[in-house]
C-alpha atoms as a PDB file:
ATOM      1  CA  UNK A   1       0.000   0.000   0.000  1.00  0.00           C
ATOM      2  CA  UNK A   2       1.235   3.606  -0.489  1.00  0.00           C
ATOM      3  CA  UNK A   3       1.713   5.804   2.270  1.00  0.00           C
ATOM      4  CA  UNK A   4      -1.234   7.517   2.456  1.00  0.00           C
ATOM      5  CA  UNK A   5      -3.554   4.460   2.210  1.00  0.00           C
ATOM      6  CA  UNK A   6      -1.082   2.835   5.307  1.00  0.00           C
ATOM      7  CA  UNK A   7      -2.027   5.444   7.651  1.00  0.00           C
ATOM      8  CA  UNK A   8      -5.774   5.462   6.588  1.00  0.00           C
ATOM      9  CA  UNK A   9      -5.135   1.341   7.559  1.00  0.00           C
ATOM     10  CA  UNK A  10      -3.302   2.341  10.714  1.00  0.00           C
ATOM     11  CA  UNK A  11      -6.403   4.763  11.564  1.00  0.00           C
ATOM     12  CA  UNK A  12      -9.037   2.608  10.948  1.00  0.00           C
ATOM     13  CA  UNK A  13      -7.336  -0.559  12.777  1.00  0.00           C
ATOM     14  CA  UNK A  14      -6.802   2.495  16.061  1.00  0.00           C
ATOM     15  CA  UNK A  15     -10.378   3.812  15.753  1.00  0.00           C
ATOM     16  CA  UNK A  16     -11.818  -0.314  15.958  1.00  0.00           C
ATOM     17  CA  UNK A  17      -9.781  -0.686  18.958  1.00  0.00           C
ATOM     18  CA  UNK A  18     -11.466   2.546  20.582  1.00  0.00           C
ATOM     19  CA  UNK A  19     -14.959   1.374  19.732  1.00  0.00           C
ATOM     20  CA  UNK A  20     -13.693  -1.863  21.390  1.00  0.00           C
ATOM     21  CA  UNK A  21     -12.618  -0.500  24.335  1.00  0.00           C
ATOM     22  CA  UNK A  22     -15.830   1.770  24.983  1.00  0.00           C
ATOM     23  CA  UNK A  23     -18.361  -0.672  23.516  1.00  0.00           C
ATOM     24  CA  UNK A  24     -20.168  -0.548  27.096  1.00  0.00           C
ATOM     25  CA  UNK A  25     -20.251   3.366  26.973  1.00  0.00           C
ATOM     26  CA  UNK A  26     -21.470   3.458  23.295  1.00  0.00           C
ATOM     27  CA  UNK A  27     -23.964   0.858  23.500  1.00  0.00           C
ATOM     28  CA  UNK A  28     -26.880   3.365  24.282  1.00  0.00           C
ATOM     29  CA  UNK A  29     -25.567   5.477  21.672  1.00  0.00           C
ATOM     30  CA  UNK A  30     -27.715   4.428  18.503  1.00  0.00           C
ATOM     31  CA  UNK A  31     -26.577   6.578  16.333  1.00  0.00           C
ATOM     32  CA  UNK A  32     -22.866   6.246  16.850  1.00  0.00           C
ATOM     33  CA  UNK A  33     -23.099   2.603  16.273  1.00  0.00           C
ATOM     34  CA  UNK A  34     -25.354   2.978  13.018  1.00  0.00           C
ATOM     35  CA  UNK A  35     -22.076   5.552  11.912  1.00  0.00           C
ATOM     36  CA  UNK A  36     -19.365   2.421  13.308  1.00  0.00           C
ATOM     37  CA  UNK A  37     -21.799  -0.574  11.412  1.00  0.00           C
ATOM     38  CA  UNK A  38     -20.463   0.475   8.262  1.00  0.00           C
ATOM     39  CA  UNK A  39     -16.496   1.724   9.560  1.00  0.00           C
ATOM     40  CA  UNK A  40     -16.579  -2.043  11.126  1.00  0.00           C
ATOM     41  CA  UNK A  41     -17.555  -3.512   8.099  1.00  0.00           C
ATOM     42  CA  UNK A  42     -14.522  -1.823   5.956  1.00  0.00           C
ATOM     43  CA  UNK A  43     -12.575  -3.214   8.477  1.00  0.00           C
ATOM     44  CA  UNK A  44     -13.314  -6.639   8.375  1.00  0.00           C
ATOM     45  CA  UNK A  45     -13.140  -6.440   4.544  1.00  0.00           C
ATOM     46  CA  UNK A  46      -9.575  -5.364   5.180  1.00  0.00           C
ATOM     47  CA  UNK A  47      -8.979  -8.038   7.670  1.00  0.00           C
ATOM     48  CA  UNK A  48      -9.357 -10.681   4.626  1.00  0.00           C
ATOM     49  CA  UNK A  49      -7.744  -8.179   1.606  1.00  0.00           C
ATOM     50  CA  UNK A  50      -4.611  -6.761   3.520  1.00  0.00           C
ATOM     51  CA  UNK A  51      -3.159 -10.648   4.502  1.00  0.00           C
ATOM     52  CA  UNK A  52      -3.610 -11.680   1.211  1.00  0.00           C
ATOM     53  CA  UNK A  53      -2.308  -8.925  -0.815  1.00  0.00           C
ATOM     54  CA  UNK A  54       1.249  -9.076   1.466  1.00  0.00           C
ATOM     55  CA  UNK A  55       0.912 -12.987   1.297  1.00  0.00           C
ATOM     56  CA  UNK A  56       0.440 -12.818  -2.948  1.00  0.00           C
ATOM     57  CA  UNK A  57       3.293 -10.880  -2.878  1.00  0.00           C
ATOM     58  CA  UNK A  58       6.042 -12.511  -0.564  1.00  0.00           C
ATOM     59  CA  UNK A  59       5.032 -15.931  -2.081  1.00  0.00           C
ATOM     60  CA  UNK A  60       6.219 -14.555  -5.379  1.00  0.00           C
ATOM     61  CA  UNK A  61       9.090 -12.883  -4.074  1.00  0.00           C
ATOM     62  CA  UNK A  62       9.783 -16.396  -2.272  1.00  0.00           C
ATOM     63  CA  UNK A  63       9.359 -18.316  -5.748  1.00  0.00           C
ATOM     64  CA  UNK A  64      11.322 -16.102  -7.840  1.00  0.00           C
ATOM     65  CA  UNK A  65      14.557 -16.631  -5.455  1.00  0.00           C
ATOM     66  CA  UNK A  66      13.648 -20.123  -5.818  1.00  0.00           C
ATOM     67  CA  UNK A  67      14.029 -20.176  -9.711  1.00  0.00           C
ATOM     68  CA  UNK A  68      17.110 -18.066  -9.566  1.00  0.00           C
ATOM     69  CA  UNK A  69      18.996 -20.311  -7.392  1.00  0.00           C
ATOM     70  CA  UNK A  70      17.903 -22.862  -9.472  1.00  0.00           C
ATOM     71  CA  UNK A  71      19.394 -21.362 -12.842  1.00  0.00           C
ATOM     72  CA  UNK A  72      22.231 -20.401 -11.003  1.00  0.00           C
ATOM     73  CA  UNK A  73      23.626 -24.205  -9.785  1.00  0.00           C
ATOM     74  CA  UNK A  74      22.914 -24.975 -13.923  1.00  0.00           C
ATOM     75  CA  UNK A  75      25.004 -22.547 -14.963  1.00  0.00           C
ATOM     76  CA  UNK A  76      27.478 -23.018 -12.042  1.00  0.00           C
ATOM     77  CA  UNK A  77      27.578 -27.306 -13.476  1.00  0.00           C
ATOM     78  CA  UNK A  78      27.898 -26.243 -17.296  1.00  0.00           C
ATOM     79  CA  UNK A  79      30.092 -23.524 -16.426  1.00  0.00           C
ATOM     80  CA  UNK A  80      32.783 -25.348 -14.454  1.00  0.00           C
ATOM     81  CA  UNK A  81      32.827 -28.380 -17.092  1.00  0.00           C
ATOM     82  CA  UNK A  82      33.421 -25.610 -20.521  1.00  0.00           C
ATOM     83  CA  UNK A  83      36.328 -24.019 -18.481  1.00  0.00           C
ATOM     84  CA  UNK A  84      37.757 -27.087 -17.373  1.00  0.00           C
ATOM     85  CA  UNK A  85      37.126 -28.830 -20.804  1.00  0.00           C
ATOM     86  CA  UNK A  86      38.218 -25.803 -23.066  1.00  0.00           C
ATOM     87  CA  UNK A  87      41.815 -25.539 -20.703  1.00  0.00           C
ATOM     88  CA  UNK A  88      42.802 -28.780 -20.995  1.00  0.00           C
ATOM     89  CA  UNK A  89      42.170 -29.083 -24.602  1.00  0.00           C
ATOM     90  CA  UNK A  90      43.017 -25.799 -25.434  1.00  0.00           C
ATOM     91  CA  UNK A  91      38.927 -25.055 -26.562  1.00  0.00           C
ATOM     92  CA  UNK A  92      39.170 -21.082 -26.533  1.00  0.00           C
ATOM     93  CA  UNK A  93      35.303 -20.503 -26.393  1.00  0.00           C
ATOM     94  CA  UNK A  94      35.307 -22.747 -23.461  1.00  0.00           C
ATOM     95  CA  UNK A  95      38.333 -21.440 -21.840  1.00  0.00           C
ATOM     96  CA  UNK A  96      36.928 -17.937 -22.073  1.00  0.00           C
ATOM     97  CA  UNK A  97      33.399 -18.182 -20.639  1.00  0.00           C
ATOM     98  CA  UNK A  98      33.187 -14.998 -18.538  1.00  0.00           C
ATOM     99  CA  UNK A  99      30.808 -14.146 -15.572  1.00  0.00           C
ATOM    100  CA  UNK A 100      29.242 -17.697 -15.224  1.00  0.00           C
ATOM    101  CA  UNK A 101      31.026 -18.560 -11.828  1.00  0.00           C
ATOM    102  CA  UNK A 102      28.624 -18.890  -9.116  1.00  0.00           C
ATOM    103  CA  UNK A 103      29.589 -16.163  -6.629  1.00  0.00           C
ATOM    104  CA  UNK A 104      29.669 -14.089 -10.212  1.00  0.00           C
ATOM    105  CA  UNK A 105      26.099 -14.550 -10.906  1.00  0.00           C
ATOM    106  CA  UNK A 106      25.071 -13.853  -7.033  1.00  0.00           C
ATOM    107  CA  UNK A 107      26.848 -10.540  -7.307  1.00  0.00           C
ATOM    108  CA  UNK A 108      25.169  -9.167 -10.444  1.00  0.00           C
ATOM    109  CA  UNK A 109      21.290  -7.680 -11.181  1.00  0.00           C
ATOM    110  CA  UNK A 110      18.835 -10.281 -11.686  1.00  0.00           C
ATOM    111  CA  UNK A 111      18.464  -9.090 -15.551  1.00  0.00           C
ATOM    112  CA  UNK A 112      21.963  -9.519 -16.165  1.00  0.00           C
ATOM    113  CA  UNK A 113      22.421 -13.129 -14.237  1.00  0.00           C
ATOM    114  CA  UNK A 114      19.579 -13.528 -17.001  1.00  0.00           C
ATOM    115  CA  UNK A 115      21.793 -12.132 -19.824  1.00  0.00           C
ATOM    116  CA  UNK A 116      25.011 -14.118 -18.954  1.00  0.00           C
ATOM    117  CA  UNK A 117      22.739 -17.504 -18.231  1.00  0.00           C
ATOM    118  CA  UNK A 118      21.271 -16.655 -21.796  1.00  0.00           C
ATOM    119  CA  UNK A 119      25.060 -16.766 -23.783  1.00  0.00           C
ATOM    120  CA  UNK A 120      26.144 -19.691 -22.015  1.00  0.00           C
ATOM    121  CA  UNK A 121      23.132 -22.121 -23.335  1.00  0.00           C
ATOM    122  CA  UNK A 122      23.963 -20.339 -26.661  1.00  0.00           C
ATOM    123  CA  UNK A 123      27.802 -21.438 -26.535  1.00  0.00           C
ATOM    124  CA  UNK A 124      26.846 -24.982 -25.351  1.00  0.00           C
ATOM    125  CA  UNK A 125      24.438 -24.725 -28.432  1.00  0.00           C
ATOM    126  CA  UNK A 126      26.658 -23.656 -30.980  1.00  0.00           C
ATOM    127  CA  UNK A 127      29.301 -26.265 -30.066  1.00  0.00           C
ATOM    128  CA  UNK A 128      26.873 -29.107 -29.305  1.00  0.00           C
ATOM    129  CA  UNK A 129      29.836 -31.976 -30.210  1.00  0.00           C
ATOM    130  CA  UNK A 130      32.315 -30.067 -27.568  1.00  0.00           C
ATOM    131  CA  UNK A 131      29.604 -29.319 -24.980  1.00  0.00           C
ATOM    132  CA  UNK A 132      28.943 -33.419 -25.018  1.00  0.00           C
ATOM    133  CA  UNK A 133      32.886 -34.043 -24.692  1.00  0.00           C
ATOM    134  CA  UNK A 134      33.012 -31.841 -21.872  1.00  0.00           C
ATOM    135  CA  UNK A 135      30.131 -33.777 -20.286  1.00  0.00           C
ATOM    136  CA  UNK A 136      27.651 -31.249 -20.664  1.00  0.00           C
ATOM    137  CA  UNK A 137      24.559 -33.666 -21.493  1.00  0.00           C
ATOM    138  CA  UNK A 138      21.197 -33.380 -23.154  1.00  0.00           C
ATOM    139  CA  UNK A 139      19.742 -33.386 -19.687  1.00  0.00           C
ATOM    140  CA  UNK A 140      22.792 -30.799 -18.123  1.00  0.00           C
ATOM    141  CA  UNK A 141      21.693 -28.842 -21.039  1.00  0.00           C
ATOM    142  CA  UNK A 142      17.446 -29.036 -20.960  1.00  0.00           C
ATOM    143  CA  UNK A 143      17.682 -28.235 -17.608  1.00  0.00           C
ATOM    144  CA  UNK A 144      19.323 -25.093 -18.121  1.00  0.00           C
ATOM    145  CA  UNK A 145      17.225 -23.833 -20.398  1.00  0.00           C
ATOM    146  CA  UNK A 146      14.157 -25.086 -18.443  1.00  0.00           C
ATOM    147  CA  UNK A 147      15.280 -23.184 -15.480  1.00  0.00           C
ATOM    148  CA  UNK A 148      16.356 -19.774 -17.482  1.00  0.00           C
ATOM    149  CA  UNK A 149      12.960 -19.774 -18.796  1.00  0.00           C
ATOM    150  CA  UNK A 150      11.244 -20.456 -15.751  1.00  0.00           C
ATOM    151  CA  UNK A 151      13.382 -17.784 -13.930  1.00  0.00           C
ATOM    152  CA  UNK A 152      12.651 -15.522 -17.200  1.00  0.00           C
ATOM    153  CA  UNK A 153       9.033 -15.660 -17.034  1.00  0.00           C
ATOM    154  CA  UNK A 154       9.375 -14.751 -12.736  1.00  0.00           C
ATOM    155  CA  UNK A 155      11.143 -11.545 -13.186  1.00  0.00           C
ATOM    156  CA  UNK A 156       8.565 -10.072 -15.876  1.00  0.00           C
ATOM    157  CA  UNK A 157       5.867 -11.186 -13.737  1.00  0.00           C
ATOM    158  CA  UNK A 158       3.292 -13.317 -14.920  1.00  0.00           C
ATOM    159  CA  UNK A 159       0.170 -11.389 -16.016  1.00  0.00           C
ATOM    160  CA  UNK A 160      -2.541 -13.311 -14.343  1.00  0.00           C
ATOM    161  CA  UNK A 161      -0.438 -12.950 -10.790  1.00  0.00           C
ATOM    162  CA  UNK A 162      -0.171  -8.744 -12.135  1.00  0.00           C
ATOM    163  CA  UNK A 163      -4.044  -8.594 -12.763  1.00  0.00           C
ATOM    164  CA  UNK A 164      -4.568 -10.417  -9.606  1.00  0.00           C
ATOM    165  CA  UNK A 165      -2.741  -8.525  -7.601  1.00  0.00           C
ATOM    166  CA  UNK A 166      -3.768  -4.947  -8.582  1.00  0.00           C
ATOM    167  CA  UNK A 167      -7.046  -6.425  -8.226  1.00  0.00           C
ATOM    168  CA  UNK A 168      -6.717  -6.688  -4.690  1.00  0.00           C
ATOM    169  CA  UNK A 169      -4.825  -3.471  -4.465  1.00  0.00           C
ATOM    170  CA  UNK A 170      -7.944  -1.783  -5.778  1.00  0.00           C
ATOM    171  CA  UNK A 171     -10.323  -3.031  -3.418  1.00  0.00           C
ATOM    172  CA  UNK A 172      -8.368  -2.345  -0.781  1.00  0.00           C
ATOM    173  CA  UNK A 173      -7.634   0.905  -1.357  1.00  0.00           C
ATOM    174  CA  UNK A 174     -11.760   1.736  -2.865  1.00  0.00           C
ATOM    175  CA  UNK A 175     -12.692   0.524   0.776  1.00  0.00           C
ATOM    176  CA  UNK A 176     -10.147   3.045   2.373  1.00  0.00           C
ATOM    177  CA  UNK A 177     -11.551   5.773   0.317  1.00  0.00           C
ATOM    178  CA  UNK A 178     -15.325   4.472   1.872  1.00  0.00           C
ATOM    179  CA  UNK A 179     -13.548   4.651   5.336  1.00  0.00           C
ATOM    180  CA  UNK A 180     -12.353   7.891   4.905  1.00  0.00           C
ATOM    181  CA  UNK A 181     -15.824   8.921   3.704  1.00  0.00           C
ATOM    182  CA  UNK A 182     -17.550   7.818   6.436  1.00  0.00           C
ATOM    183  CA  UNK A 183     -15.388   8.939   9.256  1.00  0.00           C
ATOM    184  CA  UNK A 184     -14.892  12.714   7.736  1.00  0.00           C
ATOM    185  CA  UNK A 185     -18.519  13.365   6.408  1.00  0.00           C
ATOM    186  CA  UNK A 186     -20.124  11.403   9.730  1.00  0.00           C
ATOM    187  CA  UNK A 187     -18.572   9.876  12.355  1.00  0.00           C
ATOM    188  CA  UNK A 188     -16.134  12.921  13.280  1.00  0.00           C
ATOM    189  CA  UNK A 189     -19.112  15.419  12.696  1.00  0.00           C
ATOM    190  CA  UNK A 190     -21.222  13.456  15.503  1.00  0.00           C
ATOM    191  CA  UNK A 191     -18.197  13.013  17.426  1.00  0.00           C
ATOM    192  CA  UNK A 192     -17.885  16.718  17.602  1.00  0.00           C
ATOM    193  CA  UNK A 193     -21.304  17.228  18.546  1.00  0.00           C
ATOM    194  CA  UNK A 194     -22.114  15.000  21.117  1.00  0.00           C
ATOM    195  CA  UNK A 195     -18.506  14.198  22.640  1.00  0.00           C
ATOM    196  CA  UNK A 196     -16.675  17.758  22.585  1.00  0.00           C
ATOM    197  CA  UNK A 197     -18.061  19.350  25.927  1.00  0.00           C
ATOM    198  CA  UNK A 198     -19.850  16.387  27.176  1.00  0.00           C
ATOM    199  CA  UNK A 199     -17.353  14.040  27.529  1.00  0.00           C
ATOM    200  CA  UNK A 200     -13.687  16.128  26.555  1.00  0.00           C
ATOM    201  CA  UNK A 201     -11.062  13.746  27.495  1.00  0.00           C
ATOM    202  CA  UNK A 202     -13.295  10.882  25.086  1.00  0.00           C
ATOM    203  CA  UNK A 203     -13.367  13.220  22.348  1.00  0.00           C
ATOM    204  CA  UNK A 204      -9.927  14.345  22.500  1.00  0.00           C
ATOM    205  CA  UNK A 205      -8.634  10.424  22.371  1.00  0.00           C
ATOM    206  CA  UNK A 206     -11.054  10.058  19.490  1.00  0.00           C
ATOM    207  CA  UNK A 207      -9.110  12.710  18.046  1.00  0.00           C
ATOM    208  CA  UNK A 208      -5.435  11.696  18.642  1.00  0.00           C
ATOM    209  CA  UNK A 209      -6.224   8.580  16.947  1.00  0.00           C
ATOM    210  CA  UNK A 210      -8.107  10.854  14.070  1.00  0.00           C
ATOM    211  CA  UNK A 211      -4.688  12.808  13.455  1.00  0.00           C
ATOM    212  CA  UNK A 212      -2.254  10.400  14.528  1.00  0.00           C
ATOM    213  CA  UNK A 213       0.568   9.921  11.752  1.00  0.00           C
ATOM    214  CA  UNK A 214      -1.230  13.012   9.605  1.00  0.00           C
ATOM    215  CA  UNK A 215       0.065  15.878  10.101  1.00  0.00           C
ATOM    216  CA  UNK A 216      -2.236  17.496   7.398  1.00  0.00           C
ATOM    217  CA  UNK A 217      -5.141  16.797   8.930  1.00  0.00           C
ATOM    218  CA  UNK A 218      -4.182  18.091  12.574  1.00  0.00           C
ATOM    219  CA  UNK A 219      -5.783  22.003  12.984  1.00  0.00           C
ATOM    220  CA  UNK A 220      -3.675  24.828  13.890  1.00  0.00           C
ATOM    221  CA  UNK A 221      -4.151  25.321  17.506  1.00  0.00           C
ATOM    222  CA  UNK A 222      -2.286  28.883  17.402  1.00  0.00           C
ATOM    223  CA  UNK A 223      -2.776  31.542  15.048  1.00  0.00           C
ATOM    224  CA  UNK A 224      -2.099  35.026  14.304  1.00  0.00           C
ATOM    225  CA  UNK A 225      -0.066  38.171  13.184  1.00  0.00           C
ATOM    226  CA  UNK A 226       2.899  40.168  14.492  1.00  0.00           C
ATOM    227  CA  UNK A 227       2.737  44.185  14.137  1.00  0.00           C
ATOM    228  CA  UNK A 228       4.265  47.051  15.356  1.00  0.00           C
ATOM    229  CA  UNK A 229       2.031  48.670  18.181  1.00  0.00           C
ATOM    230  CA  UNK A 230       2.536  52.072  17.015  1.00  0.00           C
ATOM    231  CA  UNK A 231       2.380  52.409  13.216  1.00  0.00           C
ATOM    232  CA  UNK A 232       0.324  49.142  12.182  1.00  0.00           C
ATOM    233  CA  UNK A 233       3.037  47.473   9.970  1.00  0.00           C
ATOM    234  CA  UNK A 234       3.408  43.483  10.210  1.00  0.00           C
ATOM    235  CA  UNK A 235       7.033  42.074  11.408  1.00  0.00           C
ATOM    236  CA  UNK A 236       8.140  39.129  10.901  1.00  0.00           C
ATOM    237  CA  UNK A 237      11.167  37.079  12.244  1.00  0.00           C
ATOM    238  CA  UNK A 238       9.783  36.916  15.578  1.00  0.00           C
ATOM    239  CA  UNK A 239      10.918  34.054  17.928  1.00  0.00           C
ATOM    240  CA  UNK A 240       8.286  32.703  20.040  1.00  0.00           C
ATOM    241  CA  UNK A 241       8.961  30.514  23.636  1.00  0.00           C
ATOM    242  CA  UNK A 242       6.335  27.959  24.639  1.00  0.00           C
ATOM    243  CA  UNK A 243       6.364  27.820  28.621  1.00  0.00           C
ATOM    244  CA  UNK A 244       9.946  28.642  28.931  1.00  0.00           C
ATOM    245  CA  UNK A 245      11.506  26.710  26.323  1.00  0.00           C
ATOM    246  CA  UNK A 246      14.035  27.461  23.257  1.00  0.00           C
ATOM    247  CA  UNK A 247      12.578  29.966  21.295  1.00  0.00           C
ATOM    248  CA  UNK A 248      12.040  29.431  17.581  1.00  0.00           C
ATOM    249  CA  UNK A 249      11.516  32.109  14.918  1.00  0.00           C
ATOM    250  CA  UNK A 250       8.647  32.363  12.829  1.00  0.00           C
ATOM    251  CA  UNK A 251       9.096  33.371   9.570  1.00  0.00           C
ATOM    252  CA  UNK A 252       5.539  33.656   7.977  1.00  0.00           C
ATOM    253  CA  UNK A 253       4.718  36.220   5.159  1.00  0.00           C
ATOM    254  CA  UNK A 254       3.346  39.632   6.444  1.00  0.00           C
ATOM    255  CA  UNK A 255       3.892  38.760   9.754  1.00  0.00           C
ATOM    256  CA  UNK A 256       1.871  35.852   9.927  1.00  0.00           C
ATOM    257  CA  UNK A 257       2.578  33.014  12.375  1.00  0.00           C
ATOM    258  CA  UNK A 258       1.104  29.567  13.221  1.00  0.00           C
ATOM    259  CA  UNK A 259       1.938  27.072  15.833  1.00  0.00           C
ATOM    260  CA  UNK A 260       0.213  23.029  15.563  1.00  0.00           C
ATOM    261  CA  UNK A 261       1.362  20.751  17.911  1.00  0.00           C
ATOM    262  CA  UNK A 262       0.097  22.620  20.654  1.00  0.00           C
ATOM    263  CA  UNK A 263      -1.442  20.578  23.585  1.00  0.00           C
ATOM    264  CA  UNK A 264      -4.567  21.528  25.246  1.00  0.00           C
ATOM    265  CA  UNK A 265      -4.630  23.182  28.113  1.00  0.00           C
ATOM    266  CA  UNK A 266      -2.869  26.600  29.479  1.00  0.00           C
ATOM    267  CA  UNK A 267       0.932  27.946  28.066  1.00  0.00           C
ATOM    268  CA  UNK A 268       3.285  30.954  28.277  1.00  0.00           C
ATOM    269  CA  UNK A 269       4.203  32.188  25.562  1.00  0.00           C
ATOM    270  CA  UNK A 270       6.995  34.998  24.786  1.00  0.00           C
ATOM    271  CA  UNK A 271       7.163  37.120  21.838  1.00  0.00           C
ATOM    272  CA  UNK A 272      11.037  38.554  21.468  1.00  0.00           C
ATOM    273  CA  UNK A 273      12.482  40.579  18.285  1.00  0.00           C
ATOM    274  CA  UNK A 274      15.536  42.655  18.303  1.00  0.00           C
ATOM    275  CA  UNK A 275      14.475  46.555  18.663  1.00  0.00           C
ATOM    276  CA  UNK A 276      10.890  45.531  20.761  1.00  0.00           C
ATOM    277  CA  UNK A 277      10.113  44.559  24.255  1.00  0.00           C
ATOM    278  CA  UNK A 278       9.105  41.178  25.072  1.00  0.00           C
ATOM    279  CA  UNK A 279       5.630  40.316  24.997  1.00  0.00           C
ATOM    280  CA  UNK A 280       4.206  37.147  27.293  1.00  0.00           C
ATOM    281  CA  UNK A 281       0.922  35.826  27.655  1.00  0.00           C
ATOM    282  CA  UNK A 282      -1.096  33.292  29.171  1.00  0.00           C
ATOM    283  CA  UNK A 283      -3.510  31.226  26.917  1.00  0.00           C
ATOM    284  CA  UNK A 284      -5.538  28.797  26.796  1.00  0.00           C
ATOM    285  CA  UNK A 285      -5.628  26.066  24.069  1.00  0.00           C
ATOM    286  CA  UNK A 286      -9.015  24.179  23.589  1.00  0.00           C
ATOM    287  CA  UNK A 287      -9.133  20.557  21.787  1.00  0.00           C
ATOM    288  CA  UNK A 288      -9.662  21.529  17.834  1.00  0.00           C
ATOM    289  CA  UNK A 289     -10.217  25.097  18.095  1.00  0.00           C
ATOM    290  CA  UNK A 290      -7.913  27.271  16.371  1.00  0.00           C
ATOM    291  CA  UNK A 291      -7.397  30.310  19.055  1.00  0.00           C
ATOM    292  CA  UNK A 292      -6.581  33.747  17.207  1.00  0.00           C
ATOM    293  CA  UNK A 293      -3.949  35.721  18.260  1.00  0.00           C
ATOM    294  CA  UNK A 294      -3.054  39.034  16.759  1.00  0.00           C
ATOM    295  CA  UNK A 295       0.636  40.187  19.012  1.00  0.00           C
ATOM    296  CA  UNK A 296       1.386  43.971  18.876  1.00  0.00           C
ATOM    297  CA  UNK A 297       4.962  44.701  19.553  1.00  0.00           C
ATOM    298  CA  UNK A 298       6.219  47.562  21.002  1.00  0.00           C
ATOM    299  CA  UNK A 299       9.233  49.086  19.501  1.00  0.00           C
ATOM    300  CA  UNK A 300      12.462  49.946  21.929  1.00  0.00           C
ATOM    301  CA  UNK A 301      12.765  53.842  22.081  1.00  0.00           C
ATOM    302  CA  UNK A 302      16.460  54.908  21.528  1.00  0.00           C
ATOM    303  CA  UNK A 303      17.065  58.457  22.776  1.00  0.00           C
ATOM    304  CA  UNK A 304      18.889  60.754  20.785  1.00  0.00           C
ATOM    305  CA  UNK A 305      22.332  62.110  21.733  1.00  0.00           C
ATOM    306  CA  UNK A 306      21.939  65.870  22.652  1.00  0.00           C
ATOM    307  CA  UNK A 307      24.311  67.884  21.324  1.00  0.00           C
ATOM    308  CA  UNK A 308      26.818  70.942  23.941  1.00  0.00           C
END
């Protein structure tokens, strides 16, 4: 799965576990369950779908090593008998087979083990009566090419295992987009509505899971704009400290600035810039609500020298 459809997976499998683990609390709660029925469906789906797609995969992986060690010990047995063979009878096209040793053909790309495999059935081919002297049989020989072919059609993939596979990649990832449907246009809505002030520390574990591992869906919890308290224009470059702690400088456009991983609950923060006083205040962040903050700076007066 691609990234994005992983942590939709990772989500879904988190949210299940919270339904689990409040089933006693949400069993009253009719209309949360008839928004989970379907979210607990997708997940069983996946349950099936995710298993088999990895286990399709690895057992291919798994039978394409398979083959190549297979065409590699042929070409390792034909190999060793030209060389020997073409040396003692002085057989140049034996004597100069090149890249066919074993430890040659592990340390090489598959497609070029494939390449190399490929000329040394052709030089046993082309010298059929020299190949047999050197003890390089009809059987030696068929089961090279048996096992270049079979290791041949592995690495291109066979096309009913490709169809198959993308088949299952497809349903998979349709029922994450139904997930993410059905959580974002329902369940977080009612979440929201019923969970937020009734029952806070609920709805803000609903929403760790909801943001967990996606930091594009997480809400600002800090925003606002830096300006000069006496003439109105924005600054930027303004380092900010969160309850006492290294100060990092904001850079936004115009002055704006935005912090997001913000806990709940009540911070210090300090506003410094060269040439202004330091600003701190006390705030208070709220679970997904984005708290406005507009900072006016004011500017370190310099006295002028006076001139005798």
């Amino acid at each position: 799965m691609k990234s994005k459809q992983l942590i939709l997976h990772r989500q879904l499998q988190d949210l299940c576990a919270f339904d689990v683990k409040y089933q006693t609390k949400f069993q009253e709660d009719t209309n949360y369950n008839d928004l989970m029925a379907p979210i607990r469906e997708v997940n069983a789906e996946l349950a099936v779908l995710v298993p088999k797609q990895a286990l399709t995969s690895k057992a291919e992986t798994i039978n394409k090593n398979k083959l190549f060690e297979i065409m590699v010990g042929n070409c390792a047995k034909v190999n060793d008998r030209l060389i020997s063979y073409g040396t003692l009878h002085e057989f140049e096209k034996f004597s100069s087979v090149e890249g066919c040793f074993e430890h040659q053909l592990h340390n090489c790309k598959e497609e070029e083990a494939l390449i190399r495999a490929n000329k040394l059935l052709s030089i046993v081919t082309d010298n059929a009566t020299q190949a047999t002297a050197a003890k390089v049989d009809e059987d030696l020989k068929s089961a090279l090419e048996t096992s270049i072919t079979n290791f041949s059609n592995a690495i291109s993939t066979p096309k009913d295992f490709r169809v198959g596979h993308a088949e299952i990649t497809n349903q998979i990832y349709k029922l994450l987009d139904r997930y993410n449907l059905l959580v974002n246009k329902g369940l977080v809505l009612y979440m929201r509505s019923v969970y937020a002030e009734s029952d806070p520390d609920l709805f803000e574990e609903f929403l760790v899971i909801m943001t967990k591992d996606n930091p594009s869906s997480r809400q600002r919890a800090l925003q606002g704009m830096f300006s000069n308290a006496k003439t109105g224009e924005s600054i930027r470059n303004v380092r900010i400290s969160i309850d006492g702690k290294k100060a990092i400088t904001h850079r936004g456009k115009q002055g704006g600035f935005y912090i997001q991983t913000l806990s709940a609950g009540e911070h210090e923060l300090r506003f410094s810039k060269k040439g202004y006083l330091d600003h701190v205040i006390q705030v208070v962040i709220l679970p997904e609500h984005t708290l406005q903050l507009d900072v006016k700076l004011e500017a370190v007066e310099t006295r002028k020298p006076v001139m005798a």
